[in-house]
PDB file of N, CA and C in Angstrom:
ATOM      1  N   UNK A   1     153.684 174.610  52.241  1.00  0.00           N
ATOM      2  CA  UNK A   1     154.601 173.550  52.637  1.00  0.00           C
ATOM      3  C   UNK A   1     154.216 173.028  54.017  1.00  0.00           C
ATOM      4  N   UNK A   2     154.263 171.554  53.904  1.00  0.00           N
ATOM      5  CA  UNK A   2     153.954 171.100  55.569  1.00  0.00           C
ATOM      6  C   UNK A   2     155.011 170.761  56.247  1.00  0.00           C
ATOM      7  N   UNK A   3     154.888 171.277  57.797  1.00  0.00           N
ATOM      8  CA  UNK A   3     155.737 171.072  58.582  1.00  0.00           C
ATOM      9  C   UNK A   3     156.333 169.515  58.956  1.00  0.00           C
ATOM     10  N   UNK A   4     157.319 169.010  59.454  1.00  0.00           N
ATOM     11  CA  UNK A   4     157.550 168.092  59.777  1.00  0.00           C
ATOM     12  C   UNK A   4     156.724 167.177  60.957  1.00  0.00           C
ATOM     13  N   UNK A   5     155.919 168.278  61.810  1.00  0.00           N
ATOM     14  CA  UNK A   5     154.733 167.771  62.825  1.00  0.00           C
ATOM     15  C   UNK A   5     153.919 167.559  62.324  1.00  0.00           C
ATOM     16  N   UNK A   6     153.461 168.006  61.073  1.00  0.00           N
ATOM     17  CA  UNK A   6     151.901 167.828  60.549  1.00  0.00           C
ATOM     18  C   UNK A   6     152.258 166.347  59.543  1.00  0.00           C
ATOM     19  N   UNK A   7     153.556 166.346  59.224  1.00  0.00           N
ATOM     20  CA  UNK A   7     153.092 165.174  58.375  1.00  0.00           C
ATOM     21  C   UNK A   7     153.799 163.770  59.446  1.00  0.00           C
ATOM     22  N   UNK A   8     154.427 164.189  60.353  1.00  0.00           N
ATOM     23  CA  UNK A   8     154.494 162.905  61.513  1.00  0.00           C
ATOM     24  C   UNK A   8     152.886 163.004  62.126  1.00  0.00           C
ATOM     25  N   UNK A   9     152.193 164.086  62.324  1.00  0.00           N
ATOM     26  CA  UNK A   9     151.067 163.820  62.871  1.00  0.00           C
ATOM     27  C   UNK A   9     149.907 162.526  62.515  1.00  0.00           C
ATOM     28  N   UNK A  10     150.020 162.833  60.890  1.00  0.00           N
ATOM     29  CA  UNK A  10     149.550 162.273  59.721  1.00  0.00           C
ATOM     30  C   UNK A  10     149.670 160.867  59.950  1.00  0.00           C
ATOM     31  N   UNK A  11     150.970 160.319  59.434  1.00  0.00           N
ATOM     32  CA  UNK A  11     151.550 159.442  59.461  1.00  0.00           C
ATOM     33  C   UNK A  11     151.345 158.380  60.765  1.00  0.00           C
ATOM     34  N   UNK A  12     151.660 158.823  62.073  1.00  0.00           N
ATOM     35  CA  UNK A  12     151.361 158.159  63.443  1.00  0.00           C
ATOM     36  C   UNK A  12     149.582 157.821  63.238  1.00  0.00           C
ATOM     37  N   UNK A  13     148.685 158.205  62.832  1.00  0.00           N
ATOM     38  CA  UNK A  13     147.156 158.426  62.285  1.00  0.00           C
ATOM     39  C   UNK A  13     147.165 156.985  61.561  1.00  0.00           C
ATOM     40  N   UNK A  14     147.873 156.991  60.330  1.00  0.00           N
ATOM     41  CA  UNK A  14     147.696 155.999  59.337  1.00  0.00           C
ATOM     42  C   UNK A  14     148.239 154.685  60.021  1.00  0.00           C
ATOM     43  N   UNK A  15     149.808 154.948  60.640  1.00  0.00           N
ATOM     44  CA  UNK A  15     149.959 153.545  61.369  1.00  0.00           C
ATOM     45  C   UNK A  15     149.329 152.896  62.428  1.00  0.00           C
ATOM     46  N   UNK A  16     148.404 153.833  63.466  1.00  0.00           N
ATOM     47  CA  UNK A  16     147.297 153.677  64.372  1.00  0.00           C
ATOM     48  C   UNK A  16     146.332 152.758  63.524  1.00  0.00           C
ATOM     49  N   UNK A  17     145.934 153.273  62.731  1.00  0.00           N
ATOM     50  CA  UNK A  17     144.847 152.332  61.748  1.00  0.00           C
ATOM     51  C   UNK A  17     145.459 151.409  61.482  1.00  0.00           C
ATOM     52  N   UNK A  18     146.540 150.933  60.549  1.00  0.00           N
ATOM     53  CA  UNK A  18     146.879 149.867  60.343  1.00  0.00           C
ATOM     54  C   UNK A  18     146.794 148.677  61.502  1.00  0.00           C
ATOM     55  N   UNK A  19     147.155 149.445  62.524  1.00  0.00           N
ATOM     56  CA  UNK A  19     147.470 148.688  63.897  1.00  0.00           C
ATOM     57  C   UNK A  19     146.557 147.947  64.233  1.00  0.00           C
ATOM     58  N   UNK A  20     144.995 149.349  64.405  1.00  0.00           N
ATOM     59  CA  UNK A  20     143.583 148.386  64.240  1.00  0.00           C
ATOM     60  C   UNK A  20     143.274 147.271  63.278  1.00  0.00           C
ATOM     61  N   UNK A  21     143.733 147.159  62.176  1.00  0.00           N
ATOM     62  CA  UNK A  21     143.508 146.148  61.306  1.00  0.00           C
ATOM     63  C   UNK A  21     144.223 144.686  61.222  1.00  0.00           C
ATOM     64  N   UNK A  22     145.723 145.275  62.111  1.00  0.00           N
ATOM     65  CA  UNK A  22     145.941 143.951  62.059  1.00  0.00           C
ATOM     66  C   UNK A  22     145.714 143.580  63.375  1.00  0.00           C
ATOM     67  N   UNK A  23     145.375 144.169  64.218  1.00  0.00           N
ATOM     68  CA  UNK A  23     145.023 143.390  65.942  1.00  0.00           C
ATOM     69  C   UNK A  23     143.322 142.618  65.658  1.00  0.00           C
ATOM     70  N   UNK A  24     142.898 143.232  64.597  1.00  0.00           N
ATOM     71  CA  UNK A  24     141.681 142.798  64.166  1.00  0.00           C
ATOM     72  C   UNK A  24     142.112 141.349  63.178  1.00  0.00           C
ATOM     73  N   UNK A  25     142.943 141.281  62.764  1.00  0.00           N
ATOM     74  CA  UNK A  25     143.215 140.628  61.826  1.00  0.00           C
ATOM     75  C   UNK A  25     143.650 139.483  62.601  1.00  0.00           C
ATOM     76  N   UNK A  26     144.971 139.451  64.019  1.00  0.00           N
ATOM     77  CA  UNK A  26     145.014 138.717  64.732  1.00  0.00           C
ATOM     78  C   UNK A  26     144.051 137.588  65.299  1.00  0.00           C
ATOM     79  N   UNK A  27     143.218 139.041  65.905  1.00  0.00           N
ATOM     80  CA  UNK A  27     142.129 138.291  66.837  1.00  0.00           C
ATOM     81  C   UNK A  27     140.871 137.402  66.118  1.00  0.00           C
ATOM     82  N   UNK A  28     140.920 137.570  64.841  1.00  0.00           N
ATOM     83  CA  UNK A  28     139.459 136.777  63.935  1.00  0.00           C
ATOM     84  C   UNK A  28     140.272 136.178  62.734  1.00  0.00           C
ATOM     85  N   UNK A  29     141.594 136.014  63.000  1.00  0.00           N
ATOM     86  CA  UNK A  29     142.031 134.819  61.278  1.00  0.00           C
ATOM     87  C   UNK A  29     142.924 133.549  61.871  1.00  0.00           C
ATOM     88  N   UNK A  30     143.272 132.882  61.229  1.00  0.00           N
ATOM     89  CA  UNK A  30     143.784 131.722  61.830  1.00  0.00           C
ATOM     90  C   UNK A  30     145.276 132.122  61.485  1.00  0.00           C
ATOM     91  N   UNK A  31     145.814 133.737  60.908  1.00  0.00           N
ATOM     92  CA  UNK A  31     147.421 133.905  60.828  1.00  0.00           C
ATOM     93  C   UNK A  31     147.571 134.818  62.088  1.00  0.00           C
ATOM     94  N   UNK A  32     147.420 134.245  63.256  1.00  0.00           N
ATOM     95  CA  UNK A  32     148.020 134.908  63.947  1.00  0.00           C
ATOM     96  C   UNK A  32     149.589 135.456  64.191  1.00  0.00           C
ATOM     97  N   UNK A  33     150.260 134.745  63.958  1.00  0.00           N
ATOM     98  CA  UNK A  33     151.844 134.670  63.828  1.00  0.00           C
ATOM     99  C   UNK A  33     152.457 135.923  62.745  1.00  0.00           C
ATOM    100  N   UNK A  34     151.747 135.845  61.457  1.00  0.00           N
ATOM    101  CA  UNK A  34     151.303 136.570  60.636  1.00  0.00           C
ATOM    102  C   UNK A  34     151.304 138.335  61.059  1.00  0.00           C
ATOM    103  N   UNK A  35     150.292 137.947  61.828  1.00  0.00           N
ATOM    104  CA  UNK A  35     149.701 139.582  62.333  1.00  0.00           C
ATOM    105  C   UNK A  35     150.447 140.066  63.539  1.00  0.00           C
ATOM    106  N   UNK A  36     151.000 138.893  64.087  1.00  0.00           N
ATOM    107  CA  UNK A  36     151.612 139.509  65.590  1.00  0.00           C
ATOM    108  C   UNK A  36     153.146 139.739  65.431  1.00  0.00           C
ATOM    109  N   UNK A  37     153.298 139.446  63.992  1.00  0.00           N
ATOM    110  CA  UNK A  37     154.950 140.130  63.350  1.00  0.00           C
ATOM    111  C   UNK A  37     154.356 141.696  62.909  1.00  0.00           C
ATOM    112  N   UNK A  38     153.178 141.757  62.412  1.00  0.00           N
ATOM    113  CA  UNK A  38     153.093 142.720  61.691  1.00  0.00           C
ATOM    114  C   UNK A  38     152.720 143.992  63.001  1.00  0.00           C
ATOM    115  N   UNK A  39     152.085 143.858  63.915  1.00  0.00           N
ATOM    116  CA  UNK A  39     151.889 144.524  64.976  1.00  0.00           C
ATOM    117  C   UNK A  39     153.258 144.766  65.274  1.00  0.00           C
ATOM    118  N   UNK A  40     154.165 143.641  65.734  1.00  0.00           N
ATOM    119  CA  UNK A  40     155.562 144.262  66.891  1.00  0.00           C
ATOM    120  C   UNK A  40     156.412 145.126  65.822  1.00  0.00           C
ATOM    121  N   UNK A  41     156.658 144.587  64.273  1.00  0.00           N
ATOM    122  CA  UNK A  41     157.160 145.405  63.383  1.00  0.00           C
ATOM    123  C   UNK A  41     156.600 146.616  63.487  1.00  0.00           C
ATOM    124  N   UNK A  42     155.855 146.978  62.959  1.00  0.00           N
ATOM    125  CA  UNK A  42     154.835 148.246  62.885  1.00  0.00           C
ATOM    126  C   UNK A  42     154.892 149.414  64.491  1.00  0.00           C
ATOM    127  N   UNK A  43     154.653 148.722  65.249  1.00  0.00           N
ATOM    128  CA  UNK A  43     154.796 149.314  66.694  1.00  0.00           C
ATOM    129  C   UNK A  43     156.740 149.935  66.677  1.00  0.00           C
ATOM    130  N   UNK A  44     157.595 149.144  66.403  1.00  0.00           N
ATOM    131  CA  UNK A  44     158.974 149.241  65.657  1.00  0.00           C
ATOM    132  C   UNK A  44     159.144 150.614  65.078  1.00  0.00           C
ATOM    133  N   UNK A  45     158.664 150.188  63.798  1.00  0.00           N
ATOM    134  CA  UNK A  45     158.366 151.096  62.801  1.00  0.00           C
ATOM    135  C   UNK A  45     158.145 152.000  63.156  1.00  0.00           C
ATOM    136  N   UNK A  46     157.217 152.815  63.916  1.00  0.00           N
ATOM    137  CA  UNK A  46     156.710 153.986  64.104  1.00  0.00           C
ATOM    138  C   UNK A  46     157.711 154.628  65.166  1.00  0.00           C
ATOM    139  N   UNK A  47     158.234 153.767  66.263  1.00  0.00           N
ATOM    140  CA  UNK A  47     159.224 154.110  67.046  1.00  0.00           C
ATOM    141  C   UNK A  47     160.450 154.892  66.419  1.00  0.00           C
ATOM    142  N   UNK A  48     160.600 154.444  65.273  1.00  0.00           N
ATOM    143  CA  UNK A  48     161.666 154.558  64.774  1.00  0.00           C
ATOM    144  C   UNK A  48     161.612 156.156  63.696  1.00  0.00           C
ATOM    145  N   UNK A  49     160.175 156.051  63.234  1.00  0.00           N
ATOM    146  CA  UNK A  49     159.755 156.794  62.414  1.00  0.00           C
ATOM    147  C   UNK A  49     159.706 158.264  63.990  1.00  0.00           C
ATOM    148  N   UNK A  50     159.045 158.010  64.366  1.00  0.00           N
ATOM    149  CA  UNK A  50     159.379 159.549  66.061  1.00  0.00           C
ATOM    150  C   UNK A  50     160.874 159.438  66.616  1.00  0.00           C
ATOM    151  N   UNK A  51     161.691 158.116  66.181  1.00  0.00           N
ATOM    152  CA  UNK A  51     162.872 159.207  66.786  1.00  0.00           C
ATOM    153  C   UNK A  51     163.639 159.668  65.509  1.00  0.00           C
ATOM    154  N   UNK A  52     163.165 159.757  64.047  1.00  0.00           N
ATOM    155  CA  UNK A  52     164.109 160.424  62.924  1.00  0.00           C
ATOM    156  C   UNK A  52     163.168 161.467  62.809  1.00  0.00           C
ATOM    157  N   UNK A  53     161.998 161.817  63.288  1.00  0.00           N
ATOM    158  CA  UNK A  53     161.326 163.203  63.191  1.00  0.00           C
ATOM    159  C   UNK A  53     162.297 163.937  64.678  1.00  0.00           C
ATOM    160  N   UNK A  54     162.294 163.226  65.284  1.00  0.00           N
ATOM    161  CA  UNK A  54     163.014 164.359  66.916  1.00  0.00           C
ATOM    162  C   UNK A  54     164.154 164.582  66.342  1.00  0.00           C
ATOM    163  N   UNK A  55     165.089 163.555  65.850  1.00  0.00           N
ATOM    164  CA  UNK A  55     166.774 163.635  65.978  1.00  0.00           C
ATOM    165  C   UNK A  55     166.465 164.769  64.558  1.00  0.00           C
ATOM    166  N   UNK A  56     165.618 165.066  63.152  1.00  0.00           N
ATOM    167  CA  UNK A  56     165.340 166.097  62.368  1.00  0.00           C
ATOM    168  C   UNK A  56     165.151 167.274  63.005  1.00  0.00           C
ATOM    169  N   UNK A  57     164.462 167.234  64.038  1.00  0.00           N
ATOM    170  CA  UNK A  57     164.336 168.920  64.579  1.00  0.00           C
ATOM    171  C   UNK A  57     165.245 169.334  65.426  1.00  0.00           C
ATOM    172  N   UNK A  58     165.683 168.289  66.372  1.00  0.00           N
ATOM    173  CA  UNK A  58     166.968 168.704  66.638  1.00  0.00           C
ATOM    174  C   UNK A  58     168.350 169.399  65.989  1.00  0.00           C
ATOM    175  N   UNK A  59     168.629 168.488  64.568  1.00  0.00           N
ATOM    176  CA  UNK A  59     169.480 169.070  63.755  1.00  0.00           C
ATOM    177  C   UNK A  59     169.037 169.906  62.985  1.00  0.00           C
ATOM    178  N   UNK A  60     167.823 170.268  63.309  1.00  0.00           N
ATOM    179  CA  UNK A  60     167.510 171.563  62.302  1.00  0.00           C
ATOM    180  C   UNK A  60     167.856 172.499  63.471  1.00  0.00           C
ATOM    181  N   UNK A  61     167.642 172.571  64.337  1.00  0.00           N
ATOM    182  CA  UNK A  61     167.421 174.063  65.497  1.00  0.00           C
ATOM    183  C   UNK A  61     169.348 174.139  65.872  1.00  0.00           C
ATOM    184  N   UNK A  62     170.035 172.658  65.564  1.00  0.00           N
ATOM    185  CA  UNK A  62     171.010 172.871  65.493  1.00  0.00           C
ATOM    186  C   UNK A  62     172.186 174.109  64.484  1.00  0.00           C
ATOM    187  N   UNK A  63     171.428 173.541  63.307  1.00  0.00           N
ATOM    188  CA  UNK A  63     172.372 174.396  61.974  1.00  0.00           C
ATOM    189  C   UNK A  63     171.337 175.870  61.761  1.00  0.00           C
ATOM    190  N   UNK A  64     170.338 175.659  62.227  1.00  0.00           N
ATOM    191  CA  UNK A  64     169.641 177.216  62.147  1.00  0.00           C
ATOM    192  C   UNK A  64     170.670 178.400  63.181  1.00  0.00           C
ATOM    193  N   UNK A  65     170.689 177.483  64.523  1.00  0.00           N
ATOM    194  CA  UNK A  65     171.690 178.234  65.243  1.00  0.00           C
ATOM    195  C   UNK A  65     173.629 178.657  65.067  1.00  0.00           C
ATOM    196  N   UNK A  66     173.790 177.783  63.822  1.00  0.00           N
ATOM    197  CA  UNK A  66     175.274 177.762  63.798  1.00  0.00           C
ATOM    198  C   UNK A  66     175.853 177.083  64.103  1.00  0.00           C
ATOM    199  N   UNK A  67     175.169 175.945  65.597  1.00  0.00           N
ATOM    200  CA  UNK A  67     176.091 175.022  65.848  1.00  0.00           C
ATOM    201  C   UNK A  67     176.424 173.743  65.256  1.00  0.00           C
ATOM    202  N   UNK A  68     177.555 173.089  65.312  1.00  0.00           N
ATOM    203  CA  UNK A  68     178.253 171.752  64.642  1.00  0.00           C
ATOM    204  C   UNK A  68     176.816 170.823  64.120  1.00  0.00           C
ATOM    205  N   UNK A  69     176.804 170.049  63.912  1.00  0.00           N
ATOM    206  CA  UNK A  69     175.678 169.110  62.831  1.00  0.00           C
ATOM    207  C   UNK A  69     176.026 168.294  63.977  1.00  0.00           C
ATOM    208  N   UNK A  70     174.168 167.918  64.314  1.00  0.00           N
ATOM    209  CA  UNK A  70     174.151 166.756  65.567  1.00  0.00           C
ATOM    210  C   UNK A  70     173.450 165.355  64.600  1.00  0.00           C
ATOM    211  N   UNK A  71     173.656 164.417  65.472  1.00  0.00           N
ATOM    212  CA  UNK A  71     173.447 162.937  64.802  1.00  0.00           C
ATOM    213  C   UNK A  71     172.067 162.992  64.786  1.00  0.00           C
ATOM    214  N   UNK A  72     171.773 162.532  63.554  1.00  0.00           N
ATOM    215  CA  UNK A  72     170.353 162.045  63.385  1.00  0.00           C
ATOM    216  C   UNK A  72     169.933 160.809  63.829  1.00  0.00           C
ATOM    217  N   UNK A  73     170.714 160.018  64.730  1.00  0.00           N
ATOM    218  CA  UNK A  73     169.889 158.637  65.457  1.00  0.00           C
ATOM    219  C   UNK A  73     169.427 157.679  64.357  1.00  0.00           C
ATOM    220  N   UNK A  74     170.772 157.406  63.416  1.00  0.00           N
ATOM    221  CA  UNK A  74     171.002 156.184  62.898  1.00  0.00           C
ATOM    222  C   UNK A  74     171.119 154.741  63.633  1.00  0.00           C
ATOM    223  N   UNK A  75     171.988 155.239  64.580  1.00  0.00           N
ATOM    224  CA  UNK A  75     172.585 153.817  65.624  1.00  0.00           C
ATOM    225  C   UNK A  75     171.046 153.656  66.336  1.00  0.00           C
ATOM    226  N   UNK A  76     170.164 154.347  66.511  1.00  0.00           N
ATOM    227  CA  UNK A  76     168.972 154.307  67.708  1.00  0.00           C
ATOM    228  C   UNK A  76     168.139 153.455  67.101  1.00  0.00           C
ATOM    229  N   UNK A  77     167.640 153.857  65.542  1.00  0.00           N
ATOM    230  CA  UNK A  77     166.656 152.930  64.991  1.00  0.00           C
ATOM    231  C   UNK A  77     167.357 151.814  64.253  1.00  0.00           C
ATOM    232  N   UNK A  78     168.758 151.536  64.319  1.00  0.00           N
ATOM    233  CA  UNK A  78     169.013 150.211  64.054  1.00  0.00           C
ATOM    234  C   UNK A  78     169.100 149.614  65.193  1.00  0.00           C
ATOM    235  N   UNK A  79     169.295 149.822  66.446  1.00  0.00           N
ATOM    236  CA  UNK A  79     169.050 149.097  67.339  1.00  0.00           C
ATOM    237  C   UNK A  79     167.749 148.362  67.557  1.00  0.00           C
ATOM    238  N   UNK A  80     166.682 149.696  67.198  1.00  0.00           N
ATOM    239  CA  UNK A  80     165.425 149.289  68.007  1.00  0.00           C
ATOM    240  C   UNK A  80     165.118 148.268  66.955  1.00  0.00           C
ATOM    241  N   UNK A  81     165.111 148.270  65.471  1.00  0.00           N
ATOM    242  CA  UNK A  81     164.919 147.181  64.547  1.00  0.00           C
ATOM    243  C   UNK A  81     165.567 145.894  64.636  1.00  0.00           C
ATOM    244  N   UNK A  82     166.615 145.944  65.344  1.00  0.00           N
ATOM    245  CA  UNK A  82     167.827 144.588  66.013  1.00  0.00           C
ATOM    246  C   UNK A  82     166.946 143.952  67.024  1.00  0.00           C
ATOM    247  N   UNK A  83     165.945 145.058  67.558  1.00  0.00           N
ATOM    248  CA  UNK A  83     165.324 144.220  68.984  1.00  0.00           C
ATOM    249  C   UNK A  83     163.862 143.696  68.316  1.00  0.00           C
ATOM    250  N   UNK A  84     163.425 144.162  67.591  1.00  0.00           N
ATOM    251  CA  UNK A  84     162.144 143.744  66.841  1.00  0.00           C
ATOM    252  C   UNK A  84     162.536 142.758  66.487  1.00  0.00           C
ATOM    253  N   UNK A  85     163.437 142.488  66.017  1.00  0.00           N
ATOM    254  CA  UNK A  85     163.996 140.838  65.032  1.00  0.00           C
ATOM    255  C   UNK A  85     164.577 140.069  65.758  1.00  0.00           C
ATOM    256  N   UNK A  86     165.107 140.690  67.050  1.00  0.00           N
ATOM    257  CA  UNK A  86     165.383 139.425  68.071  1.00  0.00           C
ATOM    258  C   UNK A  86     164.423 139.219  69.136  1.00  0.00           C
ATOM    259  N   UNK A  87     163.194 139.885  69.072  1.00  0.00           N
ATOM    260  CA  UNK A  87     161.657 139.408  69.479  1.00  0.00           C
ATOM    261  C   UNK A  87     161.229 138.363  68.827  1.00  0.00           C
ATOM    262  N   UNK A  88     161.469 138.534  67.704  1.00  0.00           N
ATOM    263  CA  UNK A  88     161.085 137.872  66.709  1.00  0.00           C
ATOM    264  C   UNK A  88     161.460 136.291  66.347  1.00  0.00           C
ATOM    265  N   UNK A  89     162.459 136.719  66.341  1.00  0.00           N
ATOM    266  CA  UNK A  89     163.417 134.979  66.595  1.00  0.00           C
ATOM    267  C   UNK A  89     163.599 134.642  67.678  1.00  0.00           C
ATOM    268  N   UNK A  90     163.416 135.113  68.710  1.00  0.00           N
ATOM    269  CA  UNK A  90     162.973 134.766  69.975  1.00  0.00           C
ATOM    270  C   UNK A  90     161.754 133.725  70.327  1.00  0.00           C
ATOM    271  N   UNK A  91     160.692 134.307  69.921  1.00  0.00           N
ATOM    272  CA  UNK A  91     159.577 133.506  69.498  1.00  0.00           C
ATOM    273  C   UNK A  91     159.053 133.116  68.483  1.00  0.00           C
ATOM    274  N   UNK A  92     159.455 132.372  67.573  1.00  0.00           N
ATOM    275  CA  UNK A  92     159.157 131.816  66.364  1.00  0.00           C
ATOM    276  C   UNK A  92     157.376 131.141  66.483  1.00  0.00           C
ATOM    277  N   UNK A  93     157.436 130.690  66.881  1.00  0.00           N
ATOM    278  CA  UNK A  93     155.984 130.107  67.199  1.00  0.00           C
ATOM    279  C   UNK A  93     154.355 131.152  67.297  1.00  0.00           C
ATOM    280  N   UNK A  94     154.988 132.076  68.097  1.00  0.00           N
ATOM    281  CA  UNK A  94     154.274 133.474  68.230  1.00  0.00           C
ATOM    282  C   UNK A  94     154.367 134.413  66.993  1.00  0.00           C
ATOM    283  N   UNK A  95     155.375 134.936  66.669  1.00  0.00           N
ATOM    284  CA  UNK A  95     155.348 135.945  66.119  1.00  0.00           C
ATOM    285  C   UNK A  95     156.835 135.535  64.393  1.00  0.00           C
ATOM    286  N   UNK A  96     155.947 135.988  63.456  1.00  0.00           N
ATOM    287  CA  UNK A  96     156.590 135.735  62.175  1.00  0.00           C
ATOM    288  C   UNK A  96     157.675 136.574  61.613  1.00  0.00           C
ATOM    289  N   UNK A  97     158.580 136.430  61.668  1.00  0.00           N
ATOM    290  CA  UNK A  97     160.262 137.100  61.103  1.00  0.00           C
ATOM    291  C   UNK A  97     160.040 137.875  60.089  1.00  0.00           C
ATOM    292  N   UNK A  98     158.931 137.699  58.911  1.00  0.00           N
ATOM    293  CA  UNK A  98     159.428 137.927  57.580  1.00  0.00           C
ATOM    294  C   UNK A  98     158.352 139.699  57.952  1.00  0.00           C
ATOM    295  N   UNK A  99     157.249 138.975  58.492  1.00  0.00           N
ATOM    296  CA  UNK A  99     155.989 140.147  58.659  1.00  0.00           C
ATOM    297  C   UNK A  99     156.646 141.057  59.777  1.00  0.00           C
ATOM    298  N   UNK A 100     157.509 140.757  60.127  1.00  0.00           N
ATOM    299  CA  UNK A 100     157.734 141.779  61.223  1.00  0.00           C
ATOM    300  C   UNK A 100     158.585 142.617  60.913  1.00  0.00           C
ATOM    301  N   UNK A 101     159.461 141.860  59.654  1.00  0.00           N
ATOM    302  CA  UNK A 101     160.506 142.968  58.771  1.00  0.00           C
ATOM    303  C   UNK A 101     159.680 144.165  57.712  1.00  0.00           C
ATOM    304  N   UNK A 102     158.378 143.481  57.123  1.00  0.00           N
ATOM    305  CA  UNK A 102     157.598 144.580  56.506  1.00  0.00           C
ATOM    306  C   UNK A 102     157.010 145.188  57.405  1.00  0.00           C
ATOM    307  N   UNK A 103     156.568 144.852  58.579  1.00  0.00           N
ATOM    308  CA  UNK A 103     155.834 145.372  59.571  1.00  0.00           C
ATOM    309  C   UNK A 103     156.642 146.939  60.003  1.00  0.00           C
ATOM    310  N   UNK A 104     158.301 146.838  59.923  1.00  0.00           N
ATOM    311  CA  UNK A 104     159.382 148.032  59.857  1.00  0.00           C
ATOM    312  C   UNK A 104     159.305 148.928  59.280  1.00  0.00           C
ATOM    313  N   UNK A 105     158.949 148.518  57.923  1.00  0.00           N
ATOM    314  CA  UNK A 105     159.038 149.478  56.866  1.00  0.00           C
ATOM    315  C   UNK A 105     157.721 149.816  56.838  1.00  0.00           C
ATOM    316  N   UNK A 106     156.464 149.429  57.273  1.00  0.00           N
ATOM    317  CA  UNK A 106     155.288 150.198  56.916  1.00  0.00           C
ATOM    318  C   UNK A 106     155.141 152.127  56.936  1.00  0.00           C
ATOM    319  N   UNK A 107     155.552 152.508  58.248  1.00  0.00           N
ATOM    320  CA  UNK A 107     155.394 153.901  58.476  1.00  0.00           C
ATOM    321  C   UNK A 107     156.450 154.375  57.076  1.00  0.00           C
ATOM    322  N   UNK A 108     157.651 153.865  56.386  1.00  0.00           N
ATOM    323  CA  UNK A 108     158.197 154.768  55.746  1.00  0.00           C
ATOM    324  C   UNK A 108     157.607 154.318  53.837  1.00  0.00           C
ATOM    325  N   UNK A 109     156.884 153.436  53.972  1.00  0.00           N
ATOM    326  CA  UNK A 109     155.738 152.830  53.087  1.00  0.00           C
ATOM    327  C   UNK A 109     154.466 153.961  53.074  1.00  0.00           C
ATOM    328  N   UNK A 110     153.982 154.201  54.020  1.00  0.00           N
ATOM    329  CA  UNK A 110     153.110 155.050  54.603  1.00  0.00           C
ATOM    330  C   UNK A 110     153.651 156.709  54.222  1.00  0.00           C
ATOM    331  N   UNK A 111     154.874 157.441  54.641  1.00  0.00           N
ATOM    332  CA  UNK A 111     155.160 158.205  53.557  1.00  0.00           C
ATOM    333  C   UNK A 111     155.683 158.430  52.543  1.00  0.00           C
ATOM    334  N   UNK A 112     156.527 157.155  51.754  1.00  0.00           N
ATOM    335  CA  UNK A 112     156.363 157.785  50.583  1.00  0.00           C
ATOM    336  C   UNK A 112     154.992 157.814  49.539  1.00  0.00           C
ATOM    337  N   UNK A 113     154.287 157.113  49.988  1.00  0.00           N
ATOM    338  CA  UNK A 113     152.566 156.846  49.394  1.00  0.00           C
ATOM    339  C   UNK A 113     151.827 158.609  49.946  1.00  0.00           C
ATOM    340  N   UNK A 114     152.420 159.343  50.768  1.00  0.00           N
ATOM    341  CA  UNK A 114     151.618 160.661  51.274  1.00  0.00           C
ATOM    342  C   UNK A 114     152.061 161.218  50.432  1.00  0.00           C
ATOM    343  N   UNK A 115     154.029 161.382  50.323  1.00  0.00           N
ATOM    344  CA  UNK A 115     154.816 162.740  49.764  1.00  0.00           C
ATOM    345  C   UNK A 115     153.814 162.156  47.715  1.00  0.00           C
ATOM    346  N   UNK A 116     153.593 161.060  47.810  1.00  0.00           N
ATOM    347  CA  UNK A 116     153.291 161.081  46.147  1.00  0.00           C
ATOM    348  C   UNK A 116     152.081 161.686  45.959  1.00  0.00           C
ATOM    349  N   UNK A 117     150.980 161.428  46.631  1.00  0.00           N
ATOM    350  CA  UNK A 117     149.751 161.794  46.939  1.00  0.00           C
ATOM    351  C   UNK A 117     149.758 163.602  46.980  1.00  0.00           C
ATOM    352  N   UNK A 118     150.635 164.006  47.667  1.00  0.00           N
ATOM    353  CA  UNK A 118     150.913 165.463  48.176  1.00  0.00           C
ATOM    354  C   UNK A 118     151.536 166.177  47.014  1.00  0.00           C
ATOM    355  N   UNK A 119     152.199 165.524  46.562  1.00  0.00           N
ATOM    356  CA  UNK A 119     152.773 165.833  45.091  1.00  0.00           C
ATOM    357  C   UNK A 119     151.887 166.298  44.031  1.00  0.00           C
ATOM    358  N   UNK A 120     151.138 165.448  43.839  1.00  0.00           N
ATOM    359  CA  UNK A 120     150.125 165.236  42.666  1.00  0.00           C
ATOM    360  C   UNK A 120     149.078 166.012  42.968  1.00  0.00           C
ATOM    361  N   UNK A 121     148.622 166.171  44.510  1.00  0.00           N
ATOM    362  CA  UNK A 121     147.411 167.224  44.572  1.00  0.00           C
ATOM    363  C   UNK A 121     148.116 168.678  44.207  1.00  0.00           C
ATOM    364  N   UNK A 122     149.086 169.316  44.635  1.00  0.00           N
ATOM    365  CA  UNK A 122     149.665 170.502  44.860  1.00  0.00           C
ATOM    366  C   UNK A 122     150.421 170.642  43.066  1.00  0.00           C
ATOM    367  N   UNK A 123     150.639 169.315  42.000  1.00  0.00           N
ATOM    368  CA  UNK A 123     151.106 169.993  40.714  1.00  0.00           C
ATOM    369  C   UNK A 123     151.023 171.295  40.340  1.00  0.00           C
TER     370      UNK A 123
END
């Protein structure tokens, strides 16, 4: 079984790459707007994806110890996704609304494509 560090390790890996591809994608296509939603989403995304791995180990070391059930930092990554989209509509011209909303969901795109992968090797 893998730990919750090894597969955030993983994961931060795959969205790093993506990152390269679309700053690459920025800098040599004519969708910049395109790519610079998909960068601030994605950069988002992963933010969001390290604080539900922290606020997880937290409430794990919580109920291992007995004490009350601590918040998993729901309110934290809807905020930070509130500020990605009001980057976003902020600069319309710069950066694209729709790519910056998939740009969110990539890291949790990113694992459920591992846990299936991880699945299927380990049958």
């Amino acid at each position: 079984m893998q730990t919750l560090q090894e597969i955030h390790n993983r994961q931060r890996k795959g969205v790093f790459f993506l990152l390269a591809l679309f700053v690459l994608g920025w800098g040599f296509t004519d969708y910049q707007t395109i790519f610079a939603g998909l960068i601030l989403g994605s950069f988002f995304g992963l933010y969001n994806f390290w604080i539900l791995v922290r606020r997880m180990k937290r409430f794990d070391d919580s109920v291992s110890k007995g004490k009350g059930g601590a918040s998993i930092g729901t309110a934290m990554r809807f905020a930070s996704g509130m500020a990605a989209a009001a980057i976003a509509i902020s600069l319309p011209e710069h950066i694209d609304m729709v790519s910056t909303v998939i740009g969110l969901m990539i890291p949790y795109i990113l694992l459920l494509a591992d846990r299936i992968i991880f699945h299927k090797q380990y049958e």
